[in-house]
Structures are given as structure tokens and as C-alpha cells.
C-alpha atoms as a PDB file:
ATOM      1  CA  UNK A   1       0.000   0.000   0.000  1.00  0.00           C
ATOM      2  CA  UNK A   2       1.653   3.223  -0.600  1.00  0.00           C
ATOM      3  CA  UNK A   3       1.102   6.476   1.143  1.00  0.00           C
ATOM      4  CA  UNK A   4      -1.626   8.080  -0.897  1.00  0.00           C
ATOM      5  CA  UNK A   5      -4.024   4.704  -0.544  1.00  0.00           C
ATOM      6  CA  UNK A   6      -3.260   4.425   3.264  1.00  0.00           C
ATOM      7  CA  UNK A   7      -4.414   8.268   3.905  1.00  0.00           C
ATOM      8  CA  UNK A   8      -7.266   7.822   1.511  1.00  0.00           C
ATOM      9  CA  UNK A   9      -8.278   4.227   3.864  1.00  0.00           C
ATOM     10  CA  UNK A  10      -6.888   4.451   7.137  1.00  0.00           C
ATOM     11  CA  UNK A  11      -6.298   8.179   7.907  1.00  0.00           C
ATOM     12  CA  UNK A  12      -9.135   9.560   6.243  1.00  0.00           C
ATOM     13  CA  UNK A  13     -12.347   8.267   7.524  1.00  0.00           C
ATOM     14  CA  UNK A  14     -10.855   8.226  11.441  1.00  0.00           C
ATOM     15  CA  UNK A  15     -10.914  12.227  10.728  1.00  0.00           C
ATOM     16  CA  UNK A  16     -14.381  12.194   8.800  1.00  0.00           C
ATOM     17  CA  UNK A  17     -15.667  10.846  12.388  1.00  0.00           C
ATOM     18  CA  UNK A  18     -15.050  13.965  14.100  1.00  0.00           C
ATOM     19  CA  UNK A  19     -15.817  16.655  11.039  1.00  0.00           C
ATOM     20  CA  UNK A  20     -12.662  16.900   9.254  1.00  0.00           C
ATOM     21  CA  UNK A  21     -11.032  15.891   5.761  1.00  0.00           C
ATOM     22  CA  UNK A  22      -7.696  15.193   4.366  1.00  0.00           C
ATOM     23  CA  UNK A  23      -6.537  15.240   1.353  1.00  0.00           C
ATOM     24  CA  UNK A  24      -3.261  13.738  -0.036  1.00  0.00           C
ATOM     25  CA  UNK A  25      -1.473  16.715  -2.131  1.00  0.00           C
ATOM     26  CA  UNK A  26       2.052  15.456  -2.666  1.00  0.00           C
ATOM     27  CA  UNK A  27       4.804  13.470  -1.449  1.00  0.00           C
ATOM     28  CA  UNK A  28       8.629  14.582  -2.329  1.00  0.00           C
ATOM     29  CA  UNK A  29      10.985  11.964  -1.159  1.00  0.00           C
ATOM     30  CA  UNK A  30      10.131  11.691   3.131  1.00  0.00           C
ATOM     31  CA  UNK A  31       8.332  14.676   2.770  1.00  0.00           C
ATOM     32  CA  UNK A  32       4.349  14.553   2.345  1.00  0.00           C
ATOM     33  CA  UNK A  33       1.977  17.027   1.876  1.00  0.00           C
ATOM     34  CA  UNK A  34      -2.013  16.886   3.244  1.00  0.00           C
ATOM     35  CA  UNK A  35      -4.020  19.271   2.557  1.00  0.00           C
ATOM     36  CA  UNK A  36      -7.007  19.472   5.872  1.00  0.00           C
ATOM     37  CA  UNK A  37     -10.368  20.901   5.439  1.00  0.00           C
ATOM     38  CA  UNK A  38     -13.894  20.826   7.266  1.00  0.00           C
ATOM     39  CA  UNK A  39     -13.341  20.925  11.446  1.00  0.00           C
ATOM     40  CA  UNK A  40      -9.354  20.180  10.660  1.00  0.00           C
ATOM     41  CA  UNK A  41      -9.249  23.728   8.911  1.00  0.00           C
ATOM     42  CA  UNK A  42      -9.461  25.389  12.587  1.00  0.00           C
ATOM     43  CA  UNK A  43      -8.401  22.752  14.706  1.00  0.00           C
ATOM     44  CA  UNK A  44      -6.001  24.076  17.360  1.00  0.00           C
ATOM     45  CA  UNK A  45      -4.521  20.988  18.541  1.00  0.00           C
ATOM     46  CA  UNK A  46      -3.837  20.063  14.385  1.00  0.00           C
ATOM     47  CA  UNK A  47      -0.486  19.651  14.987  1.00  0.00           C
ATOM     48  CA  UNK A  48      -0.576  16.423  17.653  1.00  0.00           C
ATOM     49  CA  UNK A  49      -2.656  15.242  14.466  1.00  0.00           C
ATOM     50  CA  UNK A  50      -0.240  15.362  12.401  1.00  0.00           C
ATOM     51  CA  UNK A  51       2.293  13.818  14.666  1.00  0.00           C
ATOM     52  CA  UNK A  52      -0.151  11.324  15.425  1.00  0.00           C
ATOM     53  CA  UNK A  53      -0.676  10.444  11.137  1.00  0.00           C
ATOM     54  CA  UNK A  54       2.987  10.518  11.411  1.00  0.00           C
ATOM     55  CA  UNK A  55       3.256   7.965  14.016  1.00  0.00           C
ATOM     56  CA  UNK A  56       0.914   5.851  12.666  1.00  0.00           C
ATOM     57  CA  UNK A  57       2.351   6.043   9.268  1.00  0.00           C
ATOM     58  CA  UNK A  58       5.683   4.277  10.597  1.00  0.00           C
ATOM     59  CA  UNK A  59       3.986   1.771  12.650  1.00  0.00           C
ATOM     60  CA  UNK A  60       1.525   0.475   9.938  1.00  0.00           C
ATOM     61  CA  UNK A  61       3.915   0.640   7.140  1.00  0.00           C
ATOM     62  CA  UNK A  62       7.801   0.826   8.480  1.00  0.00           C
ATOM     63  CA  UNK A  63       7.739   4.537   6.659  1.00  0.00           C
ATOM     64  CA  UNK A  64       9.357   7.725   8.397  1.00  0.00           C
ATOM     65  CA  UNK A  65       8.010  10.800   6.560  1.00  0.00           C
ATOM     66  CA  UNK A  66       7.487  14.694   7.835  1.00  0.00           C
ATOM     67  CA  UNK A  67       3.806  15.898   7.015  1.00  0.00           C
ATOM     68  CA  UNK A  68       3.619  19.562   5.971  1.00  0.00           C
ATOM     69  CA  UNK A  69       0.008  20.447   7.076  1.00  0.00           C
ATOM     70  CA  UNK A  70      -1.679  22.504   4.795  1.00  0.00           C
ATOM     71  CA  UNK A  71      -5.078  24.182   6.105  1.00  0.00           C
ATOM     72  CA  UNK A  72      -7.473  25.204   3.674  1.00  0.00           C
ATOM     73  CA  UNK A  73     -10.576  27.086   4.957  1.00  0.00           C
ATOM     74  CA  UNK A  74     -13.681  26.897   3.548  1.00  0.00           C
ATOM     75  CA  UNK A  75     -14.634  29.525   0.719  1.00  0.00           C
ATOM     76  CA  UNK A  76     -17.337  31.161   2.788  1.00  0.00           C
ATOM     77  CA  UNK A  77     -15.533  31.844   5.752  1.00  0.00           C
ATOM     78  CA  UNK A  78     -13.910  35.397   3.147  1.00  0.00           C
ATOM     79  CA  UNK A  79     -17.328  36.259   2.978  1.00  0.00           C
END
């Protein structure tokens, strides 16, 4: 399984319980991107999340990466 897949089936839905959404963007070598929306946009304790995805991205699949968090708010919130 590579990265993208396990986000899309592991990480994903766990998130969708409690409001939010990720979205894989891009992986560069060790370095991924996500991309959060929904209640993940203005989480404030979004980084332990991200440490925790990290975490749980070596356990599952032996893989050490860094996860650049990207927050994307929704469109309304400019208005």
C-alpha cells in the first residue's frame, strides 16, 4: 500500500468521524503534503494530528516521513 491509498483508507475516515477531511497533495521523497479541510481547517490541537498520522504512518507501514500540514478554509468563511 503506498502512502496516498493508506491516507485515503486508514487516515481519512478516522478524521471524517469527528468533522474533518484530508486530502493527499504530494509526497517529495520523506516529505508529504495533506491538505485538511472541514473541522481540521481550525483545529487548534492540528499539529498532535499530524504527529499522530505521522506515528501511525511508521507503525503500519515501516515509513518515516514529515507531514507539511496545509489548512485550507472553507470559501465562505472570506465572505
Amino acid at each position: 500500500m503506498n502512502l496516498e491509498q493508506y491516507i485515503e483508507t486508514a487516515i481519512r475516515p478516522r478524521l471524517q468521524g469527528d468533522g474533518g477531511e484530508v486530502r493527499f497533495a504530494e509526497q517529495k521523497e520523506d516529505s508529504l503534503t495533506l491538505v485538511f479541510q472541514g473541522e481540521c481547517s481550525k483545529c487548534l490541537i492540528l499539529e498532535r494530528c499530524v504527529r499522530w498520522i505521522e506515528e501511525q504512518i511508521a507503525h503500519d507501514l515501516g515509513v518515516r516521513v514529515h507531514i507539511r500540514a496545509v489548512r485550507k478554509k472553507p470559501y465562505f468563511w472570506d465572505a
